[in-house]
Protein backbone atom coordinates (compact mmCIF):
# COMPACT_ATOMS: atom_id res chain seq x y z
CA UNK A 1 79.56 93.13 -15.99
CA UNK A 2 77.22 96.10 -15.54
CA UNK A 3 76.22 97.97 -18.39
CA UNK A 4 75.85 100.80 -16.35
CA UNK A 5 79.56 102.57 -14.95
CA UNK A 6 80.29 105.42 -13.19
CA UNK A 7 81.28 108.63 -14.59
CA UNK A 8 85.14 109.29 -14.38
CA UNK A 9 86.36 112.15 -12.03
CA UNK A 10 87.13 114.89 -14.38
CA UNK A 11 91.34 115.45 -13.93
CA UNK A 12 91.98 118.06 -10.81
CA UNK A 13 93.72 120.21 -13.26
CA UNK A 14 89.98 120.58 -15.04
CA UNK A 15 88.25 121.45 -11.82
CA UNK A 16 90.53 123.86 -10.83
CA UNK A 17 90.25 125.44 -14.16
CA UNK A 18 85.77 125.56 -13.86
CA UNK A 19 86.76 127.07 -10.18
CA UNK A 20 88.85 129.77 -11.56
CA UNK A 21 85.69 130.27 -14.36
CA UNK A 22 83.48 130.55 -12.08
CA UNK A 23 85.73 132.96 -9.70
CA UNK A 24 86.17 134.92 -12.82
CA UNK A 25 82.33 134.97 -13.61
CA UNK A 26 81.47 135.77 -9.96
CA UNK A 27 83.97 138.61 -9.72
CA UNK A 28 82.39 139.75 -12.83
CA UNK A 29 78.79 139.59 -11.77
CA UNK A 30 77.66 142.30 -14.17
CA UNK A 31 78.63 140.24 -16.94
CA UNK A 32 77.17 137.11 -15.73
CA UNK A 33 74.11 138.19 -14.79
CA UNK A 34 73.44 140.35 -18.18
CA UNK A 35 74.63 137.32 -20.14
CA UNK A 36 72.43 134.48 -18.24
CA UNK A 37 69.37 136.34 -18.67
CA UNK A 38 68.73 133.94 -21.75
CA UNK A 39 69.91 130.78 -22.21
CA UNK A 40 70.81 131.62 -26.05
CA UNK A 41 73.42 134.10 -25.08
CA UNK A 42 75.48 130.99 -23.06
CA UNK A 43 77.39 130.97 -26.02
CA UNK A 44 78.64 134.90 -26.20
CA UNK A 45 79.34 134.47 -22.68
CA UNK A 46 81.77 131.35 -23.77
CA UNK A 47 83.25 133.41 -26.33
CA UNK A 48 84.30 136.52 -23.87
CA UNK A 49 85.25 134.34 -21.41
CA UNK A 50 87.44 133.06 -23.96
CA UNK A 51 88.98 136.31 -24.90
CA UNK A 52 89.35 136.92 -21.01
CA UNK A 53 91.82 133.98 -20.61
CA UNK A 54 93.29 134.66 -24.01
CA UNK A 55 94.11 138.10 -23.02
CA UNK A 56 95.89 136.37 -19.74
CA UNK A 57 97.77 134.00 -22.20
CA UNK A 58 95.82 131.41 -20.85
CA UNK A 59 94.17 128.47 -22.92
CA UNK A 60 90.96 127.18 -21.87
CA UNK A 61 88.85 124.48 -23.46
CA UNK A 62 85.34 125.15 -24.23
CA UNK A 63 83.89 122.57 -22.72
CA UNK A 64 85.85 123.77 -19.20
CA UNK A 65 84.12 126.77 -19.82
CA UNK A 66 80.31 125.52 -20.11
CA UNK A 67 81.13 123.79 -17.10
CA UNK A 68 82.12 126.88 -15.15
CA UNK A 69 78.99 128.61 -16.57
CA UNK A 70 77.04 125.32 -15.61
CA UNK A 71 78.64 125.63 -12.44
CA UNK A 72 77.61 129.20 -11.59
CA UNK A 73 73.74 128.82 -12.76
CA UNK A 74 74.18 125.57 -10.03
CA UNK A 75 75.55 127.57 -7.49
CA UNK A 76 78.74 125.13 -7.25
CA UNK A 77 81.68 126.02 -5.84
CA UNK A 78 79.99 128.61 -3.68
CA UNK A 79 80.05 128.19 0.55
CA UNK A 80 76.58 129.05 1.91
CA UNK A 81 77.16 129.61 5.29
CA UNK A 82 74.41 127.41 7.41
CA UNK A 83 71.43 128.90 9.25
CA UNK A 84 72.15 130.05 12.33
CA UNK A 85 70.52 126.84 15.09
CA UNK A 86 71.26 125.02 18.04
CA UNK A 87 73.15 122.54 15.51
CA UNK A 88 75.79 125.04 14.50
CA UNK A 89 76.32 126.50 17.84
CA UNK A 90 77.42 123.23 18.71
CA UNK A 91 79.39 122.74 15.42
CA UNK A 92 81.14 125.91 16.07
CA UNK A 93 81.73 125.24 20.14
CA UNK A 94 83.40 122.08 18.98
CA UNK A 95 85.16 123.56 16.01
CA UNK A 96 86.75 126.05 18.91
CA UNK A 97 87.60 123.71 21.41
CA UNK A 98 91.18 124.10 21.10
CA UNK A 99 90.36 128.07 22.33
CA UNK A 100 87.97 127.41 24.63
CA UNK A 101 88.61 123.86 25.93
CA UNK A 102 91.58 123.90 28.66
CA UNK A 103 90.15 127.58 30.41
CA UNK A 104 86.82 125.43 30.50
CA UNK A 105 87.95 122.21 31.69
CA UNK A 106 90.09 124.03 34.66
CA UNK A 107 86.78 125.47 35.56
CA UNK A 108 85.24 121.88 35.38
CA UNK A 109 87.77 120.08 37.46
CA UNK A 110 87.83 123.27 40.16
CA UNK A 111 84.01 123.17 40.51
CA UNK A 112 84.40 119.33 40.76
CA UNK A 113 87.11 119.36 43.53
CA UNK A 114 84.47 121.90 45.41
CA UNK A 115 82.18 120.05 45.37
CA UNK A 116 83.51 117.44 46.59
CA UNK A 117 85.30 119.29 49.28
CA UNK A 118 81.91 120.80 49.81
CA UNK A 119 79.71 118.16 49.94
CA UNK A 120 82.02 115.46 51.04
CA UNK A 121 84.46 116.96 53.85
CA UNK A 122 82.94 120.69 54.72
CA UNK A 123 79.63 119.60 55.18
CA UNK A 124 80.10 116.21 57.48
CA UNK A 125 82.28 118.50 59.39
CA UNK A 126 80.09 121.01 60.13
CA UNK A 127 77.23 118.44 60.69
CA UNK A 128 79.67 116.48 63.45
CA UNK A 129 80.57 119.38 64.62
CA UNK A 130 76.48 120.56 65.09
CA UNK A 131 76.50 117.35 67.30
CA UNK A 132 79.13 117.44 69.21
CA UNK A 133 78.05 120.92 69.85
CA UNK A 134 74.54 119.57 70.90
CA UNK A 135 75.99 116.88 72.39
CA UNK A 136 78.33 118.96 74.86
CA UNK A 137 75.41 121.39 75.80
CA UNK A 138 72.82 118.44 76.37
CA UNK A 139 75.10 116.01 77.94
CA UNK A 140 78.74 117.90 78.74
CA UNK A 141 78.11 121.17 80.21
CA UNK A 142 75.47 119.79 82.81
CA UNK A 143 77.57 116.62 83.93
CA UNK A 144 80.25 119.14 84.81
CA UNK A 145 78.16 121.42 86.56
CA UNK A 146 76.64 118.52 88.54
CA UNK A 147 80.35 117.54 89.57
CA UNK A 148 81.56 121.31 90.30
CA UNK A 149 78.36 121.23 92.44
CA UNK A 150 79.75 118.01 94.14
CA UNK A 151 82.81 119.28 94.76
CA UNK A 152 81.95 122.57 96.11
CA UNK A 153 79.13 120.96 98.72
CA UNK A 154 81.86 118.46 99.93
CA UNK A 155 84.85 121.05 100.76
CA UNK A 156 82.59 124.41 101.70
CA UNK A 157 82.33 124.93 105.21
CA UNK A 158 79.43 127.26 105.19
CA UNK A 159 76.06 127.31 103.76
CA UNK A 160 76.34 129.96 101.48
CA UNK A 161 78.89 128.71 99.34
CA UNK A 162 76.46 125.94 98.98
CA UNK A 163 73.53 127.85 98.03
CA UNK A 164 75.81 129.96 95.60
CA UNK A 165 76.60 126.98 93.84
CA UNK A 166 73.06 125.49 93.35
CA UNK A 167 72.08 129.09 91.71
CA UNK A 168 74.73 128.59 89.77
CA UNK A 169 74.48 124.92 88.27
CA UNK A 170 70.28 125.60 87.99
CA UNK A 171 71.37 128.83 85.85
CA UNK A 172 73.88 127.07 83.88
CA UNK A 173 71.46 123.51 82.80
CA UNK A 174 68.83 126.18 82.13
CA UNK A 175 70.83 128.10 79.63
CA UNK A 176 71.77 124.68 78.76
CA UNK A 177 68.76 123.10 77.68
CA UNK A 178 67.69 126.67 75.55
CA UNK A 179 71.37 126.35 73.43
CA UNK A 180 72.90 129.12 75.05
CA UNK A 181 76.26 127.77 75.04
CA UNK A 182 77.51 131.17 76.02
CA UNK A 183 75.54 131.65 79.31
CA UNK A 184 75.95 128.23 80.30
CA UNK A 185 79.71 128.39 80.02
CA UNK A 186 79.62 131.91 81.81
CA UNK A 187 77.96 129.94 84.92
CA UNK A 188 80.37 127.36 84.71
CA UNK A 189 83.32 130.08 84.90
CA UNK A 190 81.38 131.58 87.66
CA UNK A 191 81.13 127.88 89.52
CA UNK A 192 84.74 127.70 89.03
CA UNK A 193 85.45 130.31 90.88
CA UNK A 194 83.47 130.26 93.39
CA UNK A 195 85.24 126.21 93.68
CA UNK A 196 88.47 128.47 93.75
CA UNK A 197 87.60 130.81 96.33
CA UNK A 198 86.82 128.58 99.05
CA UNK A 199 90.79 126.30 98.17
CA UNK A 200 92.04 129.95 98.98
CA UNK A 201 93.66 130.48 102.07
CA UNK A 202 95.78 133.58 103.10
CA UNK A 203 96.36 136.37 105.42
CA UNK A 204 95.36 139.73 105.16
CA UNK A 205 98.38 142.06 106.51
CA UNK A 206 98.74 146.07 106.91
CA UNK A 207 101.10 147.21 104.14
CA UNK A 208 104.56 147.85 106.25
CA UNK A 209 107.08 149.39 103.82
CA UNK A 210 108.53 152.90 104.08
CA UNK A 211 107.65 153.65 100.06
CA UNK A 212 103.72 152.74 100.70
CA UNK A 213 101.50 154.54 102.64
CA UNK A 214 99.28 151.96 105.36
CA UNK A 215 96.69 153.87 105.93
CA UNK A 216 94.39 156.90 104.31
CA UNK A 217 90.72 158.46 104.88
CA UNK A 218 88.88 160.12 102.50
CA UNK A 219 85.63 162.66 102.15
CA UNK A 220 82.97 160.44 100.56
CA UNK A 221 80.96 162.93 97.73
CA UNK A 222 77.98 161.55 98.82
CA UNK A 223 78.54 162.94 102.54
CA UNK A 224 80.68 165.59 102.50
CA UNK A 225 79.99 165.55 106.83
CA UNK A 226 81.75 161.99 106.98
CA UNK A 227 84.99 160.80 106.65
CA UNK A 228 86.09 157.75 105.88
CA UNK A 229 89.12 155.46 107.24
CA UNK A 230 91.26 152.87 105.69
CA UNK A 231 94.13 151.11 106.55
CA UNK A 232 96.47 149.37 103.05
CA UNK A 233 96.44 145.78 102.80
CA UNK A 234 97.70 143.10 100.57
CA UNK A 235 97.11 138.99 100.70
CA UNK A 236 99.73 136.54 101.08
CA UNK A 237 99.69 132.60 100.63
CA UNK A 238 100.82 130.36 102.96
CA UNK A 239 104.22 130.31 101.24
CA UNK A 240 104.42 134.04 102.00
CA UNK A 241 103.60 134.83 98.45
CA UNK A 242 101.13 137.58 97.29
CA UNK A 243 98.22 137.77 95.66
CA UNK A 244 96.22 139.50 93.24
CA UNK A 245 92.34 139.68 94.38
CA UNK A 246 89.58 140.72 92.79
CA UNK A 247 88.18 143.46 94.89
CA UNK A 248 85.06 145.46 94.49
CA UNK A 249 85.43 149.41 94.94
CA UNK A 250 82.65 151.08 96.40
CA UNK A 251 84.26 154.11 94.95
CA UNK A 252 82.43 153.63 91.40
CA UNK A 253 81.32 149.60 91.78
CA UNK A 254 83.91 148.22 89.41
CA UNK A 255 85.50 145.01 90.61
CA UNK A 256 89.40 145.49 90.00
CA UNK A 257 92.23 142.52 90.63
CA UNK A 258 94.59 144.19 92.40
CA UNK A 259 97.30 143.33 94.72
CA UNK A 260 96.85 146.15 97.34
CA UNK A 261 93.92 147.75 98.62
CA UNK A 262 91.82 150.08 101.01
CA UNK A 263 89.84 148.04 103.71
CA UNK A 264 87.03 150.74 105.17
CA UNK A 265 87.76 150.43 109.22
CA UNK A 266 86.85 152.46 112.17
CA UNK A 267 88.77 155.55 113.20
CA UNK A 268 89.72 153.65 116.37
CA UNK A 269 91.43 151.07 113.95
CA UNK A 270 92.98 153.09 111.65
CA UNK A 271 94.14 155.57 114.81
CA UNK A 272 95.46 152.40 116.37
CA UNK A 273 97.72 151.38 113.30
CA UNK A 274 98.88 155.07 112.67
CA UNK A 275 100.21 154.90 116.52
CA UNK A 276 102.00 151.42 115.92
CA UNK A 277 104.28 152.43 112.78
CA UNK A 278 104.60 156.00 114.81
CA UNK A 279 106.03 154.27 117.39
CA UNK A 280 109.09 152.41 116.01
CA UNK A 281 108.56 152.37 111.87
CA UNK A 282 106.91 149.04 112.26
CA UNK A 283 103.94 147.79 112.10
CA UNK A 284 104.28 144.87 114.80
CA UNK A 285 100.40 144.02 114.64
CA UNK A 286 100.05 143.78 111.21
CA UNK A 287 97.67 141.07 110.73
CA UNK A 288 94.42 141.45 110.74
CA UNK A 289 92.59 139.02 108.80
CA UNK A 290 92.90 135.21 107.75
CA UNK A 291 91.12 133.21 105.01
CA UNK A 292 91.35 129.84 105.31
CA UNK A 293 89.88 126.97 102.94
CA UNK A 294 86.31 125.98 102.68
CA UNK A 295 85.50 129.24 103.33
CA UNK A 296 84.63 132.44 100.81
CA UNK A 297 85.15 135.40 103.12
CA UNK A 298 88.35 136.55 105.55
CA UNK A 299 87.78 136.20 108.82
CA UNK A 300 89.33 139.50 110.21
CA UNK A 301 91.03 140.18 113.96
CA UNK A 302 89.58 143.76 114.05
CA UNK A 303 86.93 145.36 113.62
CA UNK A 304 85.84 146.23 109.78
CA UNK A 305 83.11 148.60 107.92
CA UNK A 306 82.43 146.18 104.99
CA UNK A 307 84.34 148.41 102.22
CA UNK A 308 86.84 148.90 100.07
CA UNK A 309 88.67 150.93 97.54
CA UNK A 310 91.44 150.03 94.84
CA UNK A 311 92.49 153.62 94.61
CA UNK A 312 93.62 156.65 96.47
């Protein structure tokens, strides 16, 4: 066996009694420091610390107190806080995570899912959808302008429907090929229509109904000498349906869909239609045009000045 063995633990009773010394010593600093200023004097300072307890009806053993004193000139039993450092920051941030840990790990698990979202959905989205936008414009747009073209050059019956078209599928691969997605669909809308126009087929009739005027001239502003005639139309299918038309007024220039408008014709025309509802309330000749597919314009029965109006 070793000669050598470790010092007992003094009882806790003990310790608690050189804590409450030492509380009592450091509450009474004065007293301490006056009576530590030599070590001779450790002795006096026993004996009023004696009378201190005594006075509480307390017993305390010397050698408790010279361990409280010993205790104070050791700085025992006192917490120095540490020095502030990137050590007790973390100390402390772990010491709080029950505060700061669930707001924090929300966060963490928001900015996770956002990412993800982010990186892995949103972007691969927006990069397929990049392509098929390319795609379209490269590959889409002009494949269907080539095969409005086609279809237009194999039902038009006149030249200029065919030149009208080219324009329009050159304009819309041009816009095309510079990423103007905008002003190559616009051509497309344009070829469209045009593809529309010539399926069209109608006739062009006087209004005939006792609420609607069929005929009215006008003053022009521009000529205050002339006078202009026209005579009240409206388009119906071959079903005897009508339709709504866009029709350019050279009024003010705006093109307006409308379902009735002014056709510009000679006074001899317009005189000649005036006479026929004069004569019985009917209009008996009240055709005078006919559009028929593969065609853009109406081929009118009598003679016409080119113009119209939407209003009056």
């Amino acid at each position: 066996m070793s000669d050598v063995t470790a010092k007992p633990a003094a009882p806790l009773d003990e310790v608690m009694l050189a804590m409450d010394v030492v509380d009592t010593l450091r509450h009474r600093q004065d007293l301490a420091t006056r009576e530590l200023a030599g070590v001779s004097r450790e002795q006096q300072l026993i004996d009023k610390l004696r009378d201190i307890y005594h006075q509480q009806g307390i017993e305390v053993p010397d050698h408790i107190l010279k361990e409280g004193v010993a205790a104070l000139h050791e700085s025992r039993f006192v917490y120095d806080p540490p020095k502030p450092g990137f050590g007790t920051s973390m100390a402390r941030l772990y010491v709080g995570r029950e505060r700061w840990g669930k707001p924090v790990g929300a966060a963490l698990v928001a900015v996770l899912v956002l990412s993800v979202g982010y990186l892995g959905l949103w972007q691969p989205y927006q990069r397929g959808q990049a392509e098929n936008a390319r795609i379209e414009l490269s590959e889409g747009v002009p494949a269907r302008l080539d095969a409005l073209y086609g279809t237009v050059f194999d039902e038009t019956k006149v030249q200029k429907a065919v030149l009208q078209a080219e324009a329009l599928r050159t304009r819309g691969k041009t816009f095309a090929a510079e990423g103007n997605s905008v002003a190559a669909e616009r051509a497309m809308a344009d070829l469209i229509a045009l593809r529309d126009q010539l399926r069209q087929e109608y006739t062009l009739r006087v209004i005939n109904r006792a609420d609607v005027r069929s005929g009215f001239w006008t003053i022009p502003e521009v000529n205050t000498a002339a006078t202009n005639y026209y005579i009240v139309v409206e388009a119906l299918d071959v079903d005897g349906n009508e339709l709504e038309l866009p029709i350019l007024n050279e009024e003010n220039g705006q093109t307006e869909v409308v379902a009735t408008w002014g056709v510009r014709v000679p006074e001899s025309v317009y005189d000649s239609v005036a006479a026929d509802r004069r004569d019985d309330g009917i209009i008996q000749n009240n055709e005078i045009g006919r559009k028929s597919n593969g065609f853009l314009d109406v081929e009118y029965s009598v003679p016409v000045l080119g113009g119209a109006v939407t209003q009056w």
